[in-house]
C-alpha atoms as a PDB file:
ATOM      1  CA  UNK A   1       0.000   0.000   0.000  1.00  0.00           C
ATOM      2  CA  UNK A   2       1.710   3.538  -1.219  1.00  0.00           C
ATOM      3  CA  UNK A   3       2.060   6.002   1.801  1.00  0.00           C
ATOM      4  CA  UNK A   4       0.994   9.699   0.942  1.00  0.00           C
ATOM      5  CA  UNK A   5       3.207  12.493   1.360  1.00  0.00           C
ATOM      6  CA  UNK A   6       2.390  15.196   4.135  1.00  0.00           C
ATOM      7  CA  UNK A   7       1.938  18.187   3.350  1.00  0.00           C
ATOM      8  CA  UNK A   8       0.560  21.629   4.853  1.00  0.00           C
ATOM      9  CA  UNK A   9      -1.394  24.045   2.843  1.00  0.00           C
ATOM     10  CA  UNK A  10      -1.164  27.225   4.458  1.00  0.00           C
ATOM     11  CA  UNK A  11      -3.780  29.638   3.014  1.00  0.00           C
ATOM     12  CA  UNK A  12      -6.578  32.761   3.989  1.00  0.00           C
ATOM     13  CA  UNK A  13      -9.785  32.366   2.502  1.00  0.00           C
ATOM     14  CA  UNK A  14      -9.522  36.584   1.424  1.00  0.00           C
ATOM     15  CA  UNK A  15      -6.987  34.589  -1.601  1.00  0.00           C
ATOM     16  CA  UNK A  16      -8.712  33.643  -4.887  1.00  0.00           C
ATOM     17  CA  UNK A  17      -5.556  31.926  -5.578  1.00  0.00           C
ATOM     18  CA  UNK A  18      -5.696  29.915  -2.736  1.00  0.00           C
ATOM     19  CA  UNK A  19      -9.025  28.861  -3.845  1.00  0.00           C
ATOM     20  CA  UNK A  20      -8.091  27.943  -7.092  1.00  0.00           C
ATOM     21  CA  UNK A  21      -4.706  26.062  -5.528  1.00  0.00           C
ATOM     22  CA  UNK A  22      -6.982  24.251  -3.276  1.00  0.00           C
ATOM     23  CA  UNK A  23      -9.650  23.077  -5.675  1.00  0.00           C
ATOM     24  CA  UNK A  24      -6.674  21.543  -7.991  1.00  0.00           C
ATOM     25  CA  UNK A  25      -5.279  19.825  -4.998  1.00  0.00           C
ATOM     26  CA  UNK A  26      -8.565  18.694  -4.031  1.00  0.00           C
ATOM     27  CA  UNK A  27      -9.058  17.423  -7.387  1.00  0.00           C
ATOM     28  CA  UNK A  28      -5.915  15.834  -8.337  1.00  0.00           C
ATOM     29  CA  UNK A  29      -4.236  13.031  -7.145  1.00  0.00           C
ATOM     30  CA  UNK A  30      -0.749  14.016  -6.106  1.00  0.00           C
ATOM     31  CA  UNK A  31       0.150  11.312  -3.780  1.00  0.00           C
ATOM     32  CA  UNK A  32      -0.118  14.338  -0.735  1.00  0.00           C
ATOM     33  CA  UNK A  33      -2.065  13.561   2.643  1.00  0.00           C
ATOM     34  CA  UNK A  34      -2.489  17.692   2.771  1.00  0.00           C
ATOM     35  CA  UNK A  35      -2.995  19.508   6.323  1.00  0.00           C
ATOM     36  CA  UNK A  36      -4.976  22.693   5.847  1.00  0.00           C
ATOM     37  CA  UNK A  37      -3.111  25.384   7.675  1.00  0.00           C
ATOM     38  CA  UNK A  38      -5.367  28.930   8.238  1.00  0.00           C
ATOM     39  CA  UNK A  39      -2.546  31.830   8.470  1.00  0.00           C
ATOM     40  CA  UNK A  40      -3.558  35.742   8.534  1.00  0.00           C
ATOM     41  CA  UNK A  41      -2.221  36.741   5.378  1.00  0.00           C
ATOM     42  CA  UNK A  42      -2.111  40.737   6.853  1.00  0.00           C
ATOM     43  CA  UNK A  43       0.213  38.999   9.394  1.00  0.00           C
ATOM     44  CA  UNK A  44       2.456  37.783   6.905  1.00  0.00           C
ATOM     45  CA  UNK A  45       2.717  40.582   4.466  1.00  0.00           C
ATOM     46  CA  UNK A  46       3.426  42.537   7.852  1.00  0.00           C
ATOM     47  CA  UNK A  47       6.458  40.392   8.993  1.00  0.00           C
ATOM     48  CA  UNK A  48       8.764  40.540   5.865  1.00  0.00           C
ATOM     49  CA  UNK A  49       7.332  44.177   4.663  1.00  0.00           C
ATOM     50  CA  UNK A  50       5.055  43.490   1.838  1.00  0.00           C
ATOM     51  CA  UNK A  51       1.973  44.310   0.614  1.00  0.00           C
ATOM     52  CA  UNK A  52      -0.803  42.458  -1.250  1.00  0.00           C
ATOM     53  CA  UNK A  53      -1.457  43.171  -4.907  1.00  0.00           C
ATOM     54  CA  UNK A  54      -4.824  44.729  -4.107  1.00  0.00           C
ATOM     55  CA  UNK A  55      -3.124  47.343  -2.569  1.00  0.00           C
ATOM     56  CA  UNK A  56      -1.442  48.406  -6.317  1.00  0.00           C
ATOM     57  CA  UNK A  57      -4.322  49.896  -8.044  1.00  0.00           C
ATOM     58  CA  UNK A  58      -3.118  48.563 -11.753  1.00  0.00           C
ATOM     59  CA  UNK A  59      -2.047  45.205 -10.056  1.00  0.00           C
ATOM     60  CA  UNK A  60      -5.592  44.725  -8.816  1.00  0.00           C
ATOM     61  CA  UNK A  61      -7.259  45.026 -11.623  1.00  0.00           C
ATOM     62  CA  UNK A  62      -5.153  42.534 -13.598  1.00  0.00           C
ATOM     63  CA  UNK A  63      -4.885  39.598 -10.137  1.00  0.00           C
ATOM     64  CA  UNK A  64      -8.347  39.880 -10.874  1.00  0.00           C
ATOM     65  CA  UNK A  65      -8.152  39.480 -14.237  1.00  0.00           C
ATOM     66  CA  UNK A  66      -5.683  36.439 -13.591  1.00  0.00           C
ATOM     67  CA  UNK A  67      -7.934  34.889 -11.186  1.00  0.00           C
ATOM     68  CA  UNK A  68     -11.245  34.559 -13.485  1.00  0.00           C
ATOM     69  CA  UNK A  69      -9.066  33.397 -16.596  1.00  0.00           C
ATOM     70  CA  UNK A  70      -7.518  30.554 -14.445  1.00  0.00           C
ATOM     71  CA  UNK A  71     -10.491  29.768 -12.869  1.00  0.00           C
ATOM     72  CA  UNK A  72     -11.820  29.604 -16.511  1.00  0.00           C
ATOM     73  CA  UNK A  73      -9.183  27.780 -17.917  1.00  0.00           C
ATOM     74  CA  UNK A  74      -9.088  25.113 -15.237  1.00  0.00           C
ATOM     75  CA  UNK A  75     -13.181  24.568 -15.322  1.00  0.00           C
ATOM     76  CA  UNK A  76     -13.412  25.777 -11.436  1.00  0.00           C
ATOM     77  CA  UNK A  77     -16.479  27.972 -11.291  1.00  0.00           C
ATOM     78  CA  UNK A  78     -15.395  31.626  -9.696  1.00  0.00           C
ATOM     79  CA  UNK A  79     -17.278  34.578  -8.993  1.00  0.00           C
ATOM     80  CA  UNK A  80     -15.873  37.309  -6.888  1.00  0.00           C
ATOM     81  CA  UNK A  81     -17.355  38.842  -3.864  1.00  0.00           C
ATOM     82  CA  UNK A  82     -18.456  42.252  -3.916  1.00  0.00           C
ATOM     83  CA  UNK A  83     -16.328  43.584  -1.562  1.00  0.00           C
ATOM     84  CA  UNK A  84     -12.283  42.628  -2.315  1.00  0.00           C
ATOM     85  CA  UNK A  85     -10.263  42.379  -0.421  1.00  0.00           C
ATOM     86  CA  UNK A  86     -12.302  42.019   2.579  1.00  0.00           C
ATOM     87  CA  UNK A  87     -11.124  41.667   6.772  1.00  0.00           C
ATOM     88  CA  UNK A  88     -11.295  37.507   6.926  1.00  0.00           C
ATOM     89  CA  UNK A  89     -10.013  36.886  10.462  1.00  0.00           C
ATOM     90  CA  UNK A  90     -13.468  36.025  11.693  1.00  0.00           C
ATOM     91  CA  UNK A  91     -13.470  33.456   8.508  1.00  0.00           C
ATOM     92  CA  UNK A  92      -9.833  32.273   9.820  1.00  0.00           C
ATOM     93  CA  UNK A  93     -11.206  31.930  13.595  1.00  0.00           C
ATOM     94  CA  UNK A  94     -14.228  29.830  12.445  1.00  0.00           C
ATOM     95  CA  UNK A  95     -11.751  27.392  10.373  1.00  0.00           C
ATOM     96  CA  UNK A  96      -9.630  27.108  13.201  1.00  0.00           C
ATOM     97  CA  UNK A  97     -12.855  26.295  15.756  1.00  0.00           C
ATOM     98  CA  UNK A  98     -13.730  23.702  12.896  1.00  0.00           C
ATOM     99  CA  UNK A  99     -10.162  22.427  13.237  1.00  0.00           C
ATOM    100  CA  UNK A 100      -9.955  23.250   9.349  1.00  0.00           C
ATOM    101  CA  UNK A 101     -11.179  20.177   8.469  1.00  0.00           C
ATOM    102  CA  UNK A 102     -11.677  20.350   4.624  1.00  0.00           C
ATOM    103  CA  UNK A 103     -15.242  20.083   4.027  1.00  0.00           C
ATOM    104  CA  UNK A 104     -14.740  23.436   6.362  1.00  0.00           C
ATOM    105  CA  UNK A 105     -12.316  24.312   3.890  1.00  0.00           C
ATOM    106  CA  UNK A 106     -14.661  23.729   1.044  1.00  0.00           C
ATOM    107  CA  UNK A 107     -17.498  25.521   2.372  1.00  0.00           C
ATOM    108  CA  UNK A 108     -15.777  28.539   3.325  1.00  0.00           C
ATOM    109  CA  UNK A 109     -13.935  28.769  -0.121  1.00  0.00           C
ATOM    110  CA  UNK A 110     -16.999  27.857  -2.018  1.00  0.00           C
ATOM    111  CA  UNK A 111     -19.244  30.599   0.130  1.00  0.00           C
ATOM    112  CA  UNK A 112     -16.742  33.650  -0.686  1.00  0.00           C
ATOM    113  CA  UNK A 113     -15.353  32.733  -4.452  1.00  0.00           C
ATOM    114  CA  UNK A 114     -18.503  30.702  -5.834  1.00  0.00           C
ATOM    115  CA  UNK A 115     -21.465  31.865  -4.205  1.00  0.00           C
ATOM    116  CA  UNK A 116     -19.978  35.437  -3.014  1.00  0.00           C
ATOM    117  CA  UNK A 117     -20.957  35.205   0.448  1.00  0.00           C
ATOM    118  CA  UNK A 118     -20.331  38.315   2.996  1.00  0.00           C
ATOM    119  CA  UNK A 119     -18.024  36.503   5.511  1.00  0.00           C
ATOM    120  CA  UNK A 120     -18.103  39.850   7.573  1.00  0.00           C
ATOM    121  CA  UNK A 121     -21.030  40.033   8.194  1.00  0.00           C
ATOM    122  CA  UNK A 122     -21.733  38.502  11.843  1.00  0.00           C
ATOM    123  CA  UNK A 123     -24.795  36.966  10.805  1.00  0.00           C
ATOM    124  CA  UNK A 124     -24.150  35.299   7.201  1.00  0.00           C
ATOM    125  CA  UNK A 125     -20.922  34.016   9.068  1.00  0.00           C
ATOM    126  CA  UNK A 126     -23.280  32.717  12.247  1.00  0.00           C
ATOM    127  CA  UNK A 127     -25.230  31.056   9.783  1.00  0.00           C
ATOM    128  CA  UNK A 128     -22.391  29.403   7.794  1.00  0.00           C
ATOM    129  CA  UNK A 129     -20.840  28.209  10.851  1.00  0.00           C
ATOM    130  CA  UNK A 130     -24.411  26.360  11.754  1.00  0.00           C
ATOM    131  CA  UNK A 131     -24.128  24.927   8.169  1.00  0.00           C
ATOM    132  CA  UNK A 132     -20.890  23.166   9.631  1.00  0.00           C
ATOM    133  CA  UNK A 133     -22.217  22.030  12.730  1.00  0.00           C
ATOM    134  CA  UNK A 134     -21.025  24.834  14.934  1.00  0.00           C
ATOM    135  CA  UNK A 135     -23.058  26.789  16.975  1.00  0.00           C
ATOM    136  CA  UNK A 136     -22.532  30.024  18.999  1.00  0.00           C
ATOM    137  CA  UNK A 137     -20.305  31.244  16.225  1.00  0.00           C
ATOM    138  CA  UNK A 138     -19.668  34.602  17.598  1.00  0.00           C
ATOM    139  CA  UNK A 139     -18.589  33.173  21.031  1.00  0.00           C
ATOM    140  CA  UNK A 140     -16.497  30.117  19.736  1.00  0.00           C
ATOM    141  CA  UNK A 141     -14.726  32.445  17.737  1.00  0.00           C
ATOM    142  CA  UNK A 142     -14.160  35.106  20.110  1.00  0.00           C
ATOM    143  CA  UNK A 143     -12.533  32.539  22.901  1.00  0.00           C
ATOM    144  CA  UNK A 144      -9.470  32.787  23.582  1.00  0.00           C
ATOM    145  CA  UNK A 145      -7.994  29.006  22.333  1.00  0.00           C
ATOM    146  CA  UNK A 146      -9.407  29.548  18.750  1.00  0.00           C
ATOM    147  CA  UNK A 147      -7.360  33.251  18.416  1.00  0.00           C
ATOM    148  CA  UNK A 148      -4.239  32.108  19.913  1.00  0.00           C
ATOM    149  CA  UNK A 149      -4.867  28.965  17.139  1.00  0.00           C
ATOM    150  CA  UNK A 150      -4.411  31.155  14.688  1.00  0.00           C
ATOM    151  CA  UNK A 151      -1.418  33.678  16.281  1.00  0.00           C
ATOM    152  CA  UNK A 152       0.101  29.873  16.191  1.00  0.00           C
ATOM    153  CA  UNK A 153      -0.409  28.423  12.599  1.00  0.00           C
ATOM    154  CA  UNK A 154       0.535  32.314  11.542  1.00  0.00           C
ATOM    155  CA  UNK A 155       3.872  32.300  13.721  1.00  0.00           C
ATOM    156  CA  UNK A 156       4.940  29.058  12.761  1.00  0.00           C
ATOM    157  CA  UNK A 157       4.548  29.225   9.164  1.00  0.00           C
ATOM    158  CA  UNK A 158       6.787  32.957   9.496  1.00  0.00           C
ATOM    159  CA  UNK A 159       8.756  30.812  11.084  1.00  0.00           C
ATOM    160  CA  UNK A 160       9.116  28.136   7.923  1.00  0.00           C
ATOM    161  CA  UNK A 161       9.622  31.050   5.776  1.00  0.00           C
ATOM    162  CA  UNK A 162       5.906  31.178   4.489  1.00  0.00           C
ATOM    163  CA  UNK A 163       5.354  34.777   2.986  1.00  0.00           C
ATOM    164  CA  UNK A 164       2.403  34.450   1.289  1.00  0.00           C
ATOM    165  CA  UNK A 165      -0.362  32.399   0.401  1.00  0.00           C
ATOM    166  CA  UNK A 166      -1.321  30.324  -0.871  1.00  0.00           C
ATOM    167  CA  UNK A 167       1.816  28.257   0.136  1.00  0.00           C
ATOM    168  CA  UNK A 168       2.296  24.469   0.191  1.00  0.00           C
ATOM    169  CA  UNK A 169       4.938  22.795   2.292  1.00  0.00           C
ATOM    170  CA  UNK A 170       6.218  19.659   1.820  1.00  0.00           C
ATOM    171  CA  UNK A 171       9.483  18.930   4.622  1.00  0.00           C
ATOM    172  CA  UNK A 172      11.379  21.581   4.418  1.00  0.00           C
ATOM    173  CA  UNK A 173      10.469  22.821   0.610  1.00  0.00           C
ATOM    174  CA  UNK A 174       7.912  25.401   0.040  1.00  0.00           C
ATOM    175  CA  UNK A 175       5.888  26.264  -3.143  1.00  0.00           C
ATOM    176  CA  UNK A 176       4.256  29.441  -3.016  1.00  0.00           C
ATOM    177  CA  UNK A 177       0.751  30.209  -5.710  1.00  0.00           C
ATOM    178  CA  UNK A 178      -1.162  28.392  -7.925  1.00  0.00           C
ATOM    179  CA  UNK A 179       1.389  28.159 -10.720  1.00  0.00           C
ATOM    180  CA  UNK A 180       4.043  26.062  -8.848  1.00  0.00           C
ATOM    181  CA  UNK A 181       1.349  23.049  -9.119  1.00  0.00           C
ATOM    182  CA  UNK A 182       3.450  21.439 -12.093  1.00  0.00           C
ATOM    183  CA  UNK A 183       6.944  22.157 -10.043  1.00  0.00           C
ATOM    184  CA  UNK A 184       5.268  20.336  -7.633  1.00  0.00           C
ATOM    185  CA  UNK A 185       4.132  17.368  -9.536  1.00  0.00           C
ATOM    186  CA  UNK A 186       8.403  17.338 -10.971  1.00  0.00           C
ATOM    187  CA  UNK A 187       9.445  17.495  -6.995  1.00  0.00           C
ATOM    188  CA  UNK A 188       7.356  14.861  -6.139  1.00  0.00           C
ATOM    189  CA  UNK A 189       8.075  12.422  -9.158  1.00  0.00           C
ATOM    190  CA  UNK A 190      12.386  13.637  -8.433  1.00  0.00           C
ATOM    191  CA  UNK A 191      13.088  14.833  -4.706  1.00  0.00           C
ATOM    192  CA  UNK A 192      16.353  15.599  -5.706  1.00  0.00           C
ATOM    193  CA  UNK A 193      14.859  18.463  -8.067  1.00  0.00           C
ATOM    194  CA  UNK A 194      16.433  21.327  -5.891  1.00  0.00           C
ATOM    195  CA  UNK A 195      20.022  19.335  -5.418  1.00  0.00           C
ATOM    196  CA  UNK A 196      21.184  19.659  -8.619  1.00  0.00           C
ATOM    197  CA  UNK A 197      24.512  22.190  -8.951  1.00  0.00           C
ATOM    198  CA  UNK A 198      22.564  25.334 -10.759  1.00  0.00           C
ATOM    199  CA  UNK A 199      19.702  24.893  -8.455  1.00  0.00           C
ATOM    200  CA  UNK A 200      21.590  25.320  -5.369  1.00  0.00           C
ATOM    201  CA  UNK A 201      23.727  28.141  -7.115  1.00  0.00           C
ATOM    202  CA  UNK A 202      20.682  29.994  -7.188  1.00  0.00           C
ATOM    203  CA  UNK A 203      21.031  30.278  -3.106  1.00  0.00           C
ATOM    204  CA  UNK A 204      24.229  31.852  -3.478  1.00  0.00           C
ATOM    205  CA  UNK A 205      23.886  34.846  -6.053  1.00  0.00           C
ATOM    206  CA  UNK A 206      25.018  38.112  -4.781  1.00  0.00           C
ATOM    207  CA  UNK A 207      22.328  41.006  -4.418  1.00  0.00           C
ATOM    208  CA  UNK A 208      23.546  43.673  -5.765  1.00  0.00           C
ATOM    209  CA  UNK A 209      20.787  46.764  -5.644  1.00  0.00           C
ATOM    210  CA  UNK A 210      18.538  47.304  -2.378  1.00  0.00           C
ATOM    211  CA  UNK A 211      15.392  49.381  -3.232  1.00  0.00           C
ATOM    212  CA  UNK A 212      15.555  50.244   0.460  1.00  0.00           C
ATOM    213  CA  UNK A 213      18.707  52.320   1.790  1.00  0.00           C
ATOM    214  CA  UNK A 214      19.804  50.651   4.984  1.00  0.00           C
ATOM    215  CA  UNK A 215      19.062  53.239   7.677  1.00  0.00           C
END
């Protein structure tokens, strides 16, 4: 009997391209036993000083773009909300009281990117969370265990050297967006992908202009 590989999927529900990463992986067969991982994605782009491309005007438009001719392309129905980006820590919070069990996963995803569900809005998310079997939303997700959840899966995947999402992690290798799916497939079919001599030079190239001046 074949053994699957683990793997965490570190994502935020605010990323269309962590739903379109997650229906492919839900879809295909990779060979990965996959361990949803919520992570604030604010908390990330925080850490190592970045921001997300809906905060470039121009860049917005065309992500957007992106997304729905992807989402096209690869059959997966999409249709934005109507507010995006939009705050999705209370989303996060009710993932991490669900344990992020993927039908959670699913349901979530599907609500905001196929059906275009207001996840801020106390009451929409009250009555998702009763879809999944929860109940007292607002309270479960106010305690104190379910935040510090999430201050945890966010920390530790800073501390792997996650910087965006959505971002899958297999050991100690990470594949950030929904384009590295086929560099995945190589890596999985050749572990030894990374160790070859040009591969590893990459890790050693000088940098040779920082766009910040060092104070």
């Amino acid at each position: 009997m074949s053994t699957k590989t683990p793997a965490n999927f570190y994502f935020d529900p605010v990323s269309p391209f962590a739903f379109l990463m997650w229906n492919r992986l839900r879809e295909d067969d990779l060979g990965l036993e996959i361990r949803p991982v919520p992570v604030l994605l604010g908390a990330l782009l925080n850490h190592w000083g970045l921001i997300g491309p809906a905060e470039v005007p121009p860049k917005r438009a065309q992500t957007y773009r992106m997304c729905q001719w992807l989402a096209d392309r690869n059959g997966i129905a999409l249709r934005f909300p109507d507010t995006h980006p939009f705050r999705s820590v209370e989303a996060l919070r009710l993932l991490i009281a669900l344990d992020a069990r993927a039908n959670a996963v699913d349901t979530v995803f599907e609500a905001v990117f196929a059906k275009g569900r207001d996840l801020t809005d106390g009451a929409e998310l009250e009555r998702l969370g009763g879809e999944l079997g929860l109940s007292d939303v607002h309270d479960r997700i106010a305690s104190a265990d379910v935040k510090d959840g999430l201050r945890a899966n966010t920390e530790a995947a800073i501390a792997c050297g996650v910087f965006g999402v959505p971002t899958l992690a297999i050991g100690e290798d990470l594949f950030w967006g929904f384009d590295t799916l086929d560099m995945v497939r190589d890596y999985l079919a050749d572990p030894k992908l990374f160790q070859t001599a040009e591969m590893q030079r990459l890790g050693t190239l000088d940098y040779g202009v920082p766009r910040r001046a060092e104070s």
